[in-house]
Structures are given as structure tokens and as C-alpha cells.
C-alpha atoms as a PDB file:
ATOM      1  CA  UNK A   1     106.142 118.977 126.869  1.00  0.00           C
ATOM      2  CA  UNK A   2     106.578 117.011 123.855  1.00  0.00           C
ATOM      3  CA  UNK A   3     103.452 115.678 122.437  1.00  0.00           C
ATOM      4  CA  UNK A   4     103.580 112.488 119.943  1.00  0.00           C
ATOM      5  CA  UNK A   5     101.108 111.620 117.129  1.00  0.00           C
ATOM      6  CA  UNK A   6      98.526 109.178 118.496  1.00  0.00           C
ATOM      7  CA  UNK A   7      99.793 105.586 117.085  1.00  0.00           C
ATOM      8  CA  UNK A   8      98.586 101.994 115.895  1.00  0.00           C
ATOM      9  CA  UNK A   9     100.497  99.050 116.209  1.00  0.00           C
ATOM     10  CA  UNK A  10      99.780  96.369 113.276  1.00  0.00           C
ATOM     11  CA  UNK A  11     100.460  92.757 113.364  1.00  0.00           C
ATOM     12  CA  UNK A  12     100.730  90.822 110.276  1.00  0.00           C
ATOM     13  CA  UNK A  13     101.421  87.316 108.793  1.00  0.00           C
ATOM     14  CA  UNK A  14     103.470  86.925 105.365  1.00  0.00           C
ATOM     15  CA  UNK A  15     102.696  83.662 103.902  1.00  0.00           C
ATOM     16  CA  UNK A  16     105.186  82.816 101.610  1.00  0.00           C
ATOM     17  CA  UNK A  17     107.322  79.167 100.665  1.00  0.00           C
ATOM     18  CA  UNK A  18     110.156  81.514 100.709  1.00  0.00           C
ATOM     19  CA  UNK A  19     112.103  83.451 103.282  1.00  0.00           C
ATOM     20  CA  UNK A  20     112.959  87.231 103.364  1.00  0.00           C
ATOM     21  CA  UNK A  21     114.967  89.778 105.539  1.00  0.00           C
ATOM     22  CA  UNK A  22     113.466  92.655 107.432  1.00  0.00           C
ATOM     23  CA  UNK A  23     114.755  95.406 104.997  1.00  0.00           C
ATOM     24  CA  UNK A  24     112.932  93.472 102.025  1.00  0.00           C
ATOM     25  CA  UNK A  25     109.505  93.327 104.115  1.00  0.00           C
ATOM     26  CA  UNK A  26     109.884  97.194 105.129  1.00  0.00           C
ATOM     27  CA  UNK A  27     110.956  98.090 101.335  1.00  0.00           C
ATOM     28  CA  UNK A  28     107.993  96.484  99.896  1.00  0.00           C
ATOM     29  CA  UNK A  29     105.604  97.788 102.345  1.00  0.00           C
ATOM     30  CA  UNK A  30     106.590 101.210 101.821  1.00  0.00           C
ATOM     31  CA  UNK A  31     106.578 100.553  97.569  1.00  0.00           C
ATOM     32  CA  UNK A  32     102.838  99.685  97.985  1.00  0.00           C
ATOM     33  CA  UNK A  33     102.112 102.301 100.139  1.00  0.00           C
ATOM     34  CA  UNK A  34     103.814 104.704  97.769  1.00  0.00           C
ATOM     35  CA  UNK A  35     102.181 103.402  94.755  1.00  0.00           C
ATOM     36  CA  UNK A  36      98.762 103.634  96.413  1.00  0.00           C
ATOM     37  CA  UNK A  37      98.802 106.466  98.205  1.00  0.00           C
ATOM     38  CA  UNK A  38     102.129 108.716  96.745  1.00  0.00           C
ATOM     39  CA  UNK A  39     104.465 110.337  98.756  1.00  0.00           C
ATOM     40  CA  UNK A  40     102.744 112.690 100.284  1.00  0.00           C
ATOM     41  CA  UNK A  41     100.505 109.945 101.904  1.00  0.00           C
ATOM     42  CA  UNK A  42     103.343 107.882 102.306  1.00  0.00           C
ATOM     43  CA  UNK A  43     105.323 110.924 104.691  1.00  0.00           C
ATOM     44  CA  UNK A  44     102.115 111.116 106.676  1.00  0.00           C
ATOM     45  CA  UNK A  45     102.147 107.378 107.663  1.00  0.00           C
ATOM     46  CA  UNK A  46     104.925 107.827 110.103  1.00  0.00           C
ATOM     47  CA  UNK A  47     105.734 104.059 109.272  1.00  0.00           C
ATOM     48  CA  UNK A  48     107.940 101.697 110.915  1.00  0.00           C
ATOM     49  CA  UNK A  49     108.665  98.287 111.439  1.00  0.00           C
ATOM     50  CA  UNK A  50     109.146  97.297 114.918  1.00  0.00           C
ATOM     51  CA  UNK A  51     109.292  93.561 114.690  1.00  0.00           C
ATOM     52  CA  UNK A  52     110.588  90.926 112.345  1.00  0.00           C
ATOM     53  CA  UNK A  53     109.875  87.043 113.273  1.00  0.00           C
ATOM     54  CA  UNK A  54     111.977  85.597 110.424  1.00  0.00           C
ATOM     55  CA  UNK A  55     110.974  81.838 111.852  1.00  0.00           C
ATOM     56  CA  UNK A  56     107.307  82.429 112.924  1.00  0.00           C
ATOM     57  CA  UNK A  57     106.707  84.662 109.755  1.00  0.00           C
ATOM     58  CA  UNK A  58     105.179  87.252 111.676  1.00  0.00           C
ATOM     59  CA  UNK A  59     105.821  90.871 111.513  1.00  0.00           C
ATOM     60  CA  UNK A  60     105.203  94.200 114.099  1.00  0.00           C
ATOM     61  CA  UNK A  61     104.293  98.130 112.368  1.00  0.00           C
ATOM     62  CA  UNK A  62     103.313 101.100 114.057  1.00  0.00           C
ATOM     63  CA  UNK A  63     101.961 103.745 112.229  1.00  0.00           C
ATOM     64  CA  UNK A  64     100.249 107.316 112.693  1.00  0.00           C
ATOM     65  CA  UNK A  65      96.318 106.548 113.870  1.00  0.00           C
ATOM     66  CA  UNK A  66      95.209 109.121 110.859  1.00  0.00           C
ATOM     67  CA  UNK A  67      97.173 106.629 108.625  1.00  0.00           C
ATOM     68  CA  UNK A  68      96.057 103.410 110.092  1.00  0.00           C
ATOM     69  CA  UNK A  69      93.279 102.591 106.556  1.00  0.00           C
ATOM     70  CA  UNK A  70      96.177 103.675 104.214  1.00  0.00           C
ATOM     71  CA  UNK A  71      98.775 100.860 106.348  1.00  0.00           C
ATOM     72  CA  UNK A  72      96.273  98.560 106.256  1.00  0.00           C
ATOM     73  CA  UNK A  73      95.419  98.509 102.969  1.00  0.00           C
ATOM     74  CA  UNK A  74      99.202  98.757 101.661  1.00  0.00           C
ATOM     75  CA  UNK A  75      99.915  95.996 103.654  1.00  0.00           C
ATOM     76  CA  UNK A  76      96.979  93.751 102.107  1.00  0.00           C
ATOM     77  CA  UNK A  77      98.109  94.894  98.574  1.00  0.00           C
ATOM     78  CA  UNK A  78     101.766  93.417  98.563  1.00  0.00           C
ATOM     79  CA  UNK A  79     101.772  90.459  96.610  1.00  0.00           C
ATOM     80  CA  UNK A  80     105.620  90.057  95.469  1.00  0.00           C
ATOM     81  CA  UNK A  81     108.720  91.036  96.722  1.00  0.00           C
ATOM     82  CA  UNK A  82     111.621  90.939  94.396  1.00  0.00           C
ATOM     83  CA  UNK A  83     109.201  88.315  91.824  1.00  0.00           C
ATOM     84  CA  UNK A  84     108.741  86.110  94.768  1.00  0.00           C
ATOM     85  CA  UNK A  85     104.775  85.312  95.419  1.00  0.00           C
ATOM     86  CA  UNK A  86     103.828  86.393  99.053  1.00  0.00           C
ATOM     87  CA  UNK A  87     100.645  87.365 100.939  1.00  0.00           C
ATOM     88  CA  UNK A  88     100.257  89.669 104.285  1.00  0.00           C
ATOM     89  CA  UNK A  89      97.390  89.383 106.215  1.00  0.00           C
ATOM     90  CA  UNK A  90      96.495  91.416 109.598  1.00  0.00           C
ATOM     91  CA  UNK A  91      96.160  89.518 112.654  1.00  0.00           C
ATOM     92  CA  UNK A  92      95.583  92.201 115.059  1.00  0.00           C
ATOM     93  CA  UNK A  93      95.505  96.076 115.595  1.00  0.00           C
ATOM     94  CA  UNK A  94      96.089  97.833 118.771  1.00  0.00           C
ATOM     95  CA  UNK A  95      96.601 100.969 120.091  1.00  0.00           C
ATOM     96  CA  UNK A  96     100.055  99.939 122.117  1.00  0.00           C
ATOM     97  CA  UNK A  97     102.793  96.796 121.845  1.00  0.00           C
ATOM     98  CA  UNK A  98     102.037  95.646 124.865  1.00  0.00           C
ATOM     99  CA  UNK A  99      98.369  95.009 124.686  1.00  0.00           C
ATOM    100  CA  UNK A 100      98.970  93.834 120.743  1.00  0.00           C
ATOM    101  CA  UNK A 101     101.540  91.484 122.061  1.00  0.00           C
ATOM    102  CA  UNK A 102      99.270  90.148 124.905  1.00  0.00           C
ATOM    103  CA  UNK A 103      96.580  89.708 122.053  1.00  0.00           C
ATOM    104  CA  UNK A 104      98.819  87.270 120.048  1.00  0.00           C
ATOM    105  CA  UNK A 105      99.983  85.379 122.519  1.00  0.00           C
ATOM    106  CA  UNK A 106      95.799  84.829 123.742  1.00  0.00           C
END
């Protein structure tokens, strides 16, 4: 039997005047992560961006449970991508996408 890594699912809100594509939101998530935590830290996150709301400006991560402080606090700490001012702020954490998506739409 295959056992997986207990996981955290992470909601989060970019405020921003401007717009950006998935790959920029993962890239700059995993830059602050790096930067605050290395690589090492960074390979234990088991990272991932599930969901991308381009129009609602909402995003979707799941990451290891053991790394759940480190996402959190990369997440909070990204305020630029590519020179651009933007701000990320957690709406909700939960322990599967179903239950996190049944808390954002409460």
C-alpha cells in the first residue's frame, strides 16, 4: 500500500491592480520560499498549485502538513512579481479541497 504525506490545502487572495498567469504566481511563491527557507526547505514543502482564478484573483496550494508554517509564511512574504506591487493573503486552510472549497463558498 502506498502511503502519501499528510497534506494542507491553502487558499489565498493576490491583491494586485495588475494581472498575472499561473506560472508567474507559482514562480514567485517558490522564490520566497527558497529565499526564506533554502532548498532544502523548499524540497520538503512538496508544493503545488492546484488552482488559479485569474478573474476572482484567488489562488489553491497544497503542501506537506510538516511544511504548512514555512507555505504560509512564503506566501505572506511575496510582495512583487517581476517589479509589479502585489500582496497574498490566506483566506482559509484545510486539510482536503473539498472541505476548503465548501469553506469559501460559506
Amino acid at each position: 500500500m502506498i502511503r502519501h504525506a499528510k497534506r494542507r490545502y491553502l487558499a489565498f487572495q493576490i491583491e494586485s491592480l495588475e494581472s498575472f498567469e499561473k506560472e508567474e504566481i507559482r514562480d514567485a511563491i517558490w522564490n520566497s520560499l527558497i529565499q526564506l527557507f533554502g532548498e532544502h526547505g523548499a524540497s520538503q514543502s512538496g508544493l503545488f498549485l492546484v488552482e488559479y482564478d485569474k478573474q476572482r484573483k484567488q489562488a489553491i496550494l497544497r503542501c506537506s502538513l510538516k511544511a504548512l508554517s514555512m507555505v504560509h509564511a512564503s506566501v505572506a512574504s511575496v510582495t512583487k512579481i517581476e517589479d509589479k506591487p502585489v500582496a497574498f493573503h490566506v483566506l482559509r486552510i484545510s486539510g482536503t479541497l473539498r472541505a476548503l472549497n465548501k469553506k469559501l463558498s460559506a
